[in-house]
Protein backbone atom coordinates (compact mmCIF):
# COMPACT_ATOMS: atom_id res chain seq x y z
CA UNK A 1 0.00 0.00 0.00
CA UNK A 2 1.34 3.51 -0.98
CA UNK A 3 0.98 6.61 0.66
CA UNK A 4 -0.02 10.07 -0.70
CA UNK A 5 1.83 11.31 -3.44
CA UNK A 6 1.15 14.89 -2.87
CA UNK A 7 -1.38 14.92 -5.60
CA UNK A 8 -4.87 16.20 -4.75
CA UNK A 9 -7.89 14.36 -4.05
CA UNK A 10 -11.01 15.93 -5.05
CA UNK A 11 -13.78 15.17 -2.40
CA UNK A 12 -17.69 15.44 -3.57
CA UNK A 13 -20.29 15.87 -0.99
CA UNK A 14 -23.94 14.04 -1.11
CA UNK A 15 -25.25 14.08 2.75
CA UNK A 16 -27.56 16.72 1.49
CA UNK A 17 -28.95 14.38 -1.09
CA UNK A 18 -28.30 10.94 -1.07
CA UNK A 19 -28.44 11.39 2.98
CA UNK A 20 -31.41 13.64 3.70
CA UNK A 21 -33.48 11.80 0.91
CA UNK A 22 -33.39 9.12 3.42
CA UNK A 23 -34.21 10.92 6.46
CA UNK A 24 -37.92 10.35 7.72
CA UNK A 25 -37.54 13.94 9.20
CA UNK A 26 -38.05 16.59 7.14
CA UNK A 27 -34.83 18.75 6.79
CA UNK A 28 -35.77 22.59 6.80
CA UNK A 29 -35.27 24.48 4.07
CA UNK A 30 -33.04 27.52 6.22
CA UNK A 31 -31.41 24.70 8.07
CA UNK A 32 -30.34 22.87 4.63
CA UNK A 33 -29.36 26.07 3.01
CA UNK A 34 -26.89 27.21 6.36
CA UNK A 35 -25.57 23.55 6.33
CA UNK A 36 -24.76 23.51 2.48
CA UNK A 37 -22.86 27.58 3.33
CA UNK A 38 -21.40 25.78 6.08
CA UNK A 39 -19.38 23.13 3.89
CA UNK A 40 -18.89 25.49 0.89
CA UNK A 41 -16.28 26.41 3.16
CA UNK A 42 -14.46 23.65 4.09
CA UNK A 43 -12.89 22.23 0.94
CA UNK A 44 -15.31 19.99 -1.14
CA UNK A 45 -14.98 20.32 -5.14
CA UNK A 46 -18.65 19.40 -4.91
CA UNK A 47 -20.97 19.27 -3.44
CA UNK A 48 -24.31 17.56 -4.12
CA UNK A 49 -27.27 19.63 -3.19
CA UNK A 50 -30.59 18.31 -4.30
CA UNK A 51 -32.56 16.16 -6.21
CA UNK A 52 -34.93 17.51 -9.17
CA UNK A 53 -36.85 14.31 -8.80
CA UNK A 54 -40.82 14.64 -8.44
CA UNK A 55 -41.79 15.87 -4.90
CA UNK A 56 -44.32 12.77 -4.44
CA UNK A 57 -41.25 10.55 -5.28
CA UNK A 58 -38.81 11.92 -2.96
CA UNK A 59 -40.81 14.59 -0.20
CA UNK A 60 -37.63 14.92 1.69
CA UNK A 61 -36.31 17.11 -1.48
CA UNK A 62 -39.08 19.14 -2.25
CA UNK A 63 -37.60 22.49 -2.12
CA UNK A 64 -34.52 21.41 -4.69
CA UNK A 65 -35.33 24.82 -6.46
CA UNK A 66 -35.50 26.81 -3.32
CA UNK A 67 -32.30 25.79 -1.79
CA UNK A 68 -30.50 25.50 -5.06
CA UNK A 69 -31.28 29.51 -5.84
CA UNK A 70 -30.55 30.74 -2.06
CA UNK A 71 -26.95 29.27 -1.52
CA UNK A 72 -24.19 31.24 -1.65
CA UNK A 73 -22.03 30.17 -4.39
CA UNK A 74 -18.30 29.86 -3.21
CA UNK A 75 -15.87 29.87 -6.12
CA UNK A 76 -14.34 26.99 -7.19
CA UNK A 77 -17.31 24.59 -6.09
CA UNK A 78 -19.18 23.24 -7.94
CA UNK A 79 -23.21 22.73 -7.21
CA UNK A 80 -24.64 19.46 -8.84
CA UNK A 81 -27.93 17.87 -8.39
CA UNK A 82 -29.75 14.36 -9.26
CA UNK A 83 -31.38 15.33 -12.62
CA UNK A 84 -33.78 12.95 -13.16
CA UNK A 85 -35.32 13.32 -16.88
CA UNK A 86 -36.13 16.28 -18.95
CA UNK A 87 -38.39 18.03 -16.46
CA UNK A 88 -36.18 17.92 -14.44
CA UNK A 89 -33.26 18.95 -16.12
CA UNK A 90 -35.64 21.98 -17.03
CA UNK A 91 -35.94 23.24 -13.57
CA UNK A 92 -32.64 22.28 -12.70
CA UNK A 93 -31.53 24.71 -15.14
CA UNK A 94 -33.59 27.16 -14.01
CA UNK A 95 -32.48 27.03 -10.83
CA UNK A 96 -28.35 27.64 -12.25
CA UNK A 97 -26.60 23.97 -11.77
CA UNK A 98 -23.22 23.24 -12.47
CA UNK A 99 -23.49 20.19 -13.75
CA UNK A 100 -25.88 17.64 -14.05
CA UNK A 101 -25.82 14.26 -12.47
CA UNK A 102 -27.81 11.41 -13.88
CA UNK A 103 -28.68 8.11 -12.59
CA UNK A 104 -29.28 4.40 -14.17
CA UNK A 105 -28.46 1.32 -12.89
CA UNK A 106 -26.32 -2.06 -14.55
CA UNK A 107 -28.40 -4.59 -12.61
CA UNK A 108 -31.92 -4.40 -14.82
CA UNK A 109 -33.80 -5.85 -11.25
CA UNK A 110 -32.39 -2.53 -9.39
CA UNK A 111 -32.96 -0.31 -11.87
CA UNK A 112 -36.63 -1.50 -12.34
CA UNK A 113 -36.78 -1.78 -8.52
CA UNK A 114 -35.87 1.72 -8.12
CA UNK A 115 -36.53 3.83 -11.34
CA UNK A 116 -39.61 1.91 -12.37
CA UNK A 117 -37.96 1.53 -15.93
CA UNK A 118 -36.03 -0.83 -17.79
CA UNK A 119 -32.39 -0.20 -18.24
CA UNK A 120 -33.28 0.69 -21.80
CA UNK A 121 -35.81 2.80 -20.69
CA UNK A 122 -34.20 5.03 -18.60
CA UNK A 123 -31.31 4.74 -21.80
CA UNK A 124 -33.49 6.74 -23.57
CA UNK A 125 -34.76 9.29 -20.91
CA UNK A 126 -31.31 10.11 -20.13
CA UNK A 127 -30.13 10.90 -23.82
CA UNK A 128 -32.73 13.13 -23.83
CA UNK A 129 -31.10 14.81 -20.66
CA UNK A 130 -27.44 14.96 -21.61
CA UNK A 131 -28.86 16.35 -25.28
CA UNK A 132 -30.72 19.08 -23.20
CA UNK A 133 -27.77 19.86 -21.02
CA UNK A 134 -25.69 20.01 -24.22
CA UNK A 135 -27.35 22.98 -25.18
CA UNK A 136 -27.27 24.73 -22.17
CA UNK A 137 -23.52 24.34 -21.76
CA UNK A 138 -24.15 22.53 -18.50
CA UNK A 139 -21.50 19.00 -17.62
CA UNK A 140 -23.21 15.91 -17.39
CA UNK A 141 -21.81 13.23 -14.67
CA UNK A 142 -23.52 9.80 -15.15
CA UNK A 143 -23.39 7.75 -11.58
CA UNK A 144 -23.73 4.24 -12.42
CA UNK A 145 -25.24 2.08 -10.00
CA UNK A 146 -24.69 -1.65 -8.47
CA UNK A 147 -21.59 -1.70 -10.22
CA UNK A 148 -19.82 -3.89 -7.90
CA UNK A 149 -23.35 -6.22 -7.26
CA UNK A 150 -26.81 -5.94 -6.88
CA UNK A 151 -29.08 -7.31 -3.66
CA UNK A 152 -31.05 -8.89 -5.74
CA UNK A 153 -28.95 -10.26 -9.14
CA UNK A 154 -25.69 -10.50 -7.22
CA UNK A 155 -22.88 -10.44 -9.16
CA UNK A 156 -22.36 -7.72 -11.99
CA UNK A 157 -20.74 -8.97 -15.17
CA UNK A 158 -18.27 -6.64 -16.20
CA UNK A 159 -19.11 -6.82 -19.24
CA UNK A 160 -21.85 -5.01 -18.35
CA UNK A 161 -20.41 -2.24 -17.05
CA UNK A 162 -18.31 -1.76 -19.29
CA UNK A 163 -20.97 -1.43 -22.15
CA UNK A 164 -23.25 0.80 -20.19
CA UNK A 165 -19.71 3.28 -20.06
CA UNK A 166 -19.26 2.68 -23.88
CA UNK A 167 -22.57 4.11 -24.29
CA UNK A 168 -22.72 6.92 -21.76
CA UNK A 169 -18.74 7.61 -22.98
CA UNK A 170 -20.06 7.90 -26.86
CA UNK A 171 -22.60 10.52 -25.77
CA UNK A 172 -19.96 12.81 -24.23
CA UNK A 173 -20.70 12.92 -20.87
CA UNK A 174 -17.31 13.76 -18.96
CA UNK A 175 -17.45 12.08 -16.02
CA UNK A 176 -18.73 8.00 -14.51
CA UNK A 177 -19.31 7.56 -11.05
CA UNK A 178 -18.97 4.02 -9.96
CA UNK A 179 -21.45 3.64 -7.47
CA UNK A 180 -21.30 0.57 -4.90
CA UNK A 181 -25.04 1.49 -4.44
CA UNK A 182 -25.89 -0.82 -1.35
CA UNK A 183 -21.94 -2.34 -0.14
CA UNK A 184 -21.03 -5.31 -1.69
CA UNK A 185 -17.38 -4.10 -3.47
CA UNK A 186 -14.66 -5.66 -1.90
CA UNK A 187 -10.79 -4.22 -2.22
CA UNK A 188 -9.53 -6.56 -4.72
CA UNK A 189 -12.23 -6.00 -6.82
CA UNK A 190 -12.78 -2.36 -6.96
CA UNK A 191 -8.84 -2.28 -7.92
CA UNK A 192 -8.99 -4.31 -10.54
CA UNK A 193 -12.34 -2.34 -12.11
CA UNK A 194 -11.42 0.85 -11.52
CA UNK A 195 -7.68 0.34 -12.84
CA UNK A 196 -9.49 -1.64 -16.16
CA UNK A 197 -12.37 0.83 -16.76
CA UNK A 198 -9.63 4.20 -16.50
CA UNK A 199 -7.57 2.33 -18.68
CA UNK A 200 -9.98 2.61 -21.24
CA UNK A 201 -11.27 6.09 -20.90
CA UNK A 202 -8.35 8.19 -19.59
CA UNK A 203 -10.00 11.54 -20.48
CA UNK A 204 -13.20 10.95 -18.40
CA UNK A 205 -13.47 12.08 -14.65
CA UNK A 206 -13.82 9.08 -12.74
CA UNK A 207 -15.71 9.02 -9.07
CA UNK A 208 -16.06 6.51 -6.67
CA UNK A 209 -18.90 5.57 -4.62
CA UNK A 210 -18.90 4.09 -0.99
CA UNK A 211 -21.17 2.57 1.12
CA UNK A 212 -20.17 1.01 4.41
CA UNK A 213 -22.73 -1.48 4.93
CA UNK A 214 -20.66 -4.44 5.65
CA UNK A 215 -17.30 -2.38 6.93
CA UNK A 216 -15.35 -2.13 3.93
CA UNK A 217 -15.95 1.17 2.85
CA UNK A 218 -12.77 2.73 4.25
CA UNK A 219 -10.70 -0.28 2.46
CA UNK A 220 -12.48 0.20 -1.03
CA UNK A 221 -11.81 3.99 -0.95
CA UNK A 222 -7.93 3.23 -0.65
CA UNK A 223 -8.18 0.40 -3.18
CA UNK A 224 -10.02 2.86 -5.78
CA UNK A 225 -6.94 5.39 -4.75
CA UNK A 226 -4.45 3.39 -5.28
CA UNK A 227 -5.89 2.14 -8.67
CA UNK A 228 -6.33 5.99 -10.51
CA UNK A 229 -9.71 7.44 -8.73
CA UNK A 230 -9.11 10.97 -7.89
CA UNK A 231 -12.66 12.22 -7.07
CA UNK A 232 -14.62 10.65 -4.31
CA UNK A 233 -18.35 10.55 -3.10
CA UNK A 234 -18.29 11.07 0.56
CA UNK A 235 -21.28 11.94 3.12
CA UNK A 236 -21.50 13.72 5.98
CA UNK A 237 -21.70 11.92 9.19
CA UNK A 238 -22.30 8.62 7.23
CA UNK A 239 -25.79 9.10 6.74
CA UNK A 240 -28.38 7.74 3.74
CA UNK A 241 -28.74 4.44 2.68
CA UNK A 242 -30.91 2.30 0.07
CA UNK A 243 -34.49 1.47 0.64
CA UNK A 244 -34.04 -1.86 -1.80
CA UNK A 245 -31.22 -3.37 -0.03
CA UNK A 246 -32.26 -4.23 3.86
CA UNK A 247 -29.63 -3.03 6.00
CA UNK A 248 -27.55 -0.84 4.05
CA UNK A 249 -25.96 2.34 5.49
CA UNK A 250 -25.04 5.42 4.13
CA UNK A 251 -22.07 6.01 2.10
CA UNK A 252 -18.86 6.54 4.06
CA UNK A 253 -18.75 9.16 6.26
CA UNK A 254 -16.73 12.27 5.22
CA UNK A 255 -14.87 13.06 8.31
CA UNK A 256 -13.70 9.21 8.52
CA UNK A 257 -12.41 8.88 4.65
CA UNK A 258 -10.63 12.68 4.97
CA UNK A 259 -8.87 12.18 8.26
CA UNK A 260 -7.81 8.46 6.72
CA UNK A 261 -6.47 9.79 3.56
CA UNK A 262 -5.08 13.05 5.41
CA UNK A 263 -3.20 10.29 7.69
CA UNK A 264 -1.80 8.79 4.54
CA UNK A 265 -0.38 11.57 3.32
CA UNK A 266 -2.94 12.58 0.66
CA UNK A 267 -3.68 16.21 -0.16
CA UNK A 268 -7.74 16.53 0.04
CA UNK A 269 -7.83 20.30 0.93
CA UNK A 270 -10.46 19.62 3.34
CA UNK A 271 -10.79 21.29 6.80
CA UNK A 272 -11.06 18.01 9.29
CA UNK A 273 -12.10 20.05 11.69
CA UNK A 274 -14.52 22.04 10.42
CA UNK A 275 -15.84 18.57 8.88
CA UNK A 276 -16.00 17.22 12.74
CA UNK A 277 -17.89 20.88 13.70
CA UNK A 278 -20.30 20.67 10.99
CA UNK A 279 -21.37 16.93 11.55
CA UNK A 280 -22.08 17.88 14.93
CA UNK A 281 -24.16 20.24 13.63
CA UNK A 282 -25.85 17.48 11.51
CA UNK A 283 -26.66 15.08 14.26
CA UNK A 284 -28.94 17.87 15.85
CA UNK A 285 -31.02 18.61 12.45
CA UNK A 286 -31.12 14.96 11.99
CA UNK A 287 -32.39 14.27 15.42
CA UNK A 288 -30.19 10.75 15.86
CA UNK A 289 -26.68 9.08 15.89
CA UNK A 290 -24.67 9.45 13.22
CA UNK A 291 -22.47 6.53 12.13
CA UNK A 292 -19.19 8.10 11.96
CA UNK A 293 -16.23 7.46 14.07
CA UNK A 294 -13.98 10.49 13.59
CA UNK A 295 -16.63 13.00 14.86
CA UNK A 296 -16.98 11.35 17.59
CA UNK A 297 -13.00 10.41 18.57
CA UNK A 298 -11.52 13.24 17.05
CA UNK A 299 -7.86 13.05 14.82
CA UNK A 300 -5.47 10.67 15.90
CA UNK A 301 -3.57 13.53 17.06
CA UNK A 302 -6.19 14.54 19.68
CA UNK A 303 -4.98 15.72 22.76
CA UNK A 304 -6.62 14.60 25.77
CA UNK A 305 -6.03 16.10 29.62
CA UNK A 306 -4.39 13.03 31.94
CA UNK A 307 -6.68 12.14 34.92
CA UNK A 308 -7.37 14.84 37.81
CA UNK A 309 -4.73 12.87 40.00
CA UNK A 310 -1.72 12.62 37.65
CA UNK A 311 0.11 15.06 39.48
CA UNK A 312 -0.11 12.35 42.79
CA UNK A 313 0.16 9.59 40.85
CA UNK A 314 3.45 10.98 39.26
CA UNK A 315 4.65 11.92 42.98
CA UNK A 316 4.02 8.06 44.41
CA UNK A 317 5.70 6.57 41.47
CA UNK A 318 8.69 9.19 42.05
CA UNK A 319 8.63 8.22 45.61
CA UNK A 320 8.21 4.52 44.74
CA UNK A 321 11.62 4.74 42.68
CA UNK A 322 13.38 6.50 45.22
CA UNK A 323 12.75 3.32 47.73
CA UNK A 324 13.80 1.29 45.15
CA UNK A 325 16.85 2.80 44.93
CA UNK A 326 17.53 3.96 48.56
CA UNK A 327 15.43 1.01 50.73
């Protein structure tokens, strides 16, 4: 395993997305605008704000437009949201995205599971995006999901990965997120994909996507490192999930994968600290745990008082000594 290289990591945000689209609380619209401020200042290249998904579909995200036009753009970040289909990519625009970011799924059982459409299907509703976003002169990220398994299909061929990036690649699209939508990657095996699918497509901004589910989130983020992936999906405090994969957690928690990397000897540009601060503000607007470690240990580094009696404990082991040496 190597360490950092000095070359910078480019960390992507999408608690305010992926994780409050799973919250059963209702996130307030202030409260999700002074979070998203809040981070714009701590490093992130991205940072994943909404969803311009139907408000019956997802209720948590209902005011996409409203947060999306009050945040105060910080230079240098960029804003994406989850841009559905044409609708809305429409309002999306409206509302002055960076970039758009698309979803499909390579397992046909997921992606009928969770976008109600076959693979082909959704195919077709997403040219009809990136054509759209095109001529607006907006990016177009496509996040692929179950690449590394599906709940319900298990194993992935690769084969079908890599024909679903031919496709998206031959539309233009400049970057491929490879999602590991409910934890099932392993480190040997998101090595070997990501190192095989950059290979191929050197020119396209490549992402990885973590979920911690069965503990080997912080592993597979290192792997992906190690095989090319310089941009990384990261949440908040851990939180989200996926509602068709019982017991899944979120993706890996931000403060965890930064303060691992930062350890390593990475450059992410991130402020660990402010990451810790703001997750404790997080846990309050979520009203429950969070799943992170770091926020709640602190860096390795962490400085901790000795016990209110050191001073006598110091004196009786001076004194012991001196007995010791003088009995």
């Amino acid at each position: 395993m190597k360490a950092g290289n000095g070359k910078r990591l480019l960390i992507n945000e999408v608690a305010t997305r992926d994780g409050f689209q799973m919250e059963s609380r209702f996130i307030p619209t202030d409260d999700k605008v002074a979070l998203i401020d809040r981070l714009s200042g701590l490093g992130y290249a991205r940072i994943e704000v909404t969803s311009f998904t139907s408000a019956k579909a997802i209720p948590a995200l209902r005011d996409g437009e409203e947060v999306m036009q009050r945040i105060a753009r910080r230079p240098g970040v960029v804003y994406t949201a989850l841009v559905p289909n044409v609708r809305g990519a429409e309002r999306a625009l409206e509302s002055r995205i960076d970039e758009f970011n698309i979803v499909m799924s390579v397992s046909e059982t997921h992606n009928l599971a969770n976008l109600r459409m076959t693979r082909e299907q959704s195919f077709a509703q997403l040219t009809g995006v990136i054509a759209l976003a095109k001529q607006a002169g907006v990016p177009v990220n496509v996040s692929l999901s179950c690449v590394f398994g599906c709940p319900m299909e298990g194993e992935v061929p690769l084969a079908a990965v890599r024909g679903w990036i031919e496709r998206f690649a031959a539309l233009e699209v400049q970057g491929v997120t490879l999602c590991d939508t409910t934890g099932m990657a392993y480190p040997t095996q998101v090595q070997a994909l990501c190192e095989g699918v950059i290979a191929g497509h050197r020119r396209m901004d490549w992402t990885a996507h973590f979920h911690n589910t069965r503990g080997m989130g912080l592993a597979n983020t290192v792997a992906a490192v190690e095989a090319g992936i310089r941009r990384l999906d990261m949440s908040l405090g851990g939180i989200g999930g996926c509602p068709y994969a019982p017991g899944a957690t979120g993706n890996v928690a931000t403060e965890d994968v930064v303060h691992m990397l930062q350890c390593m000897g990475w450059d992410t540009g991130m402020d660990l600290d402010g990451l810790i601060a703001a997750a404790a503000e997080l846990e309050v607007l979520v009203q429950h745990g969070l799943s992170s470690q770091v926020s709640r240990a602190g860096h390795r580094l962490m400085r901790h008082a000795p016990p209110a009696d050191f001073n006598d404990i110091v004196a009786r082991a001076q004194a012991r000594g001196q007995k010791e040496l003088h009995p």
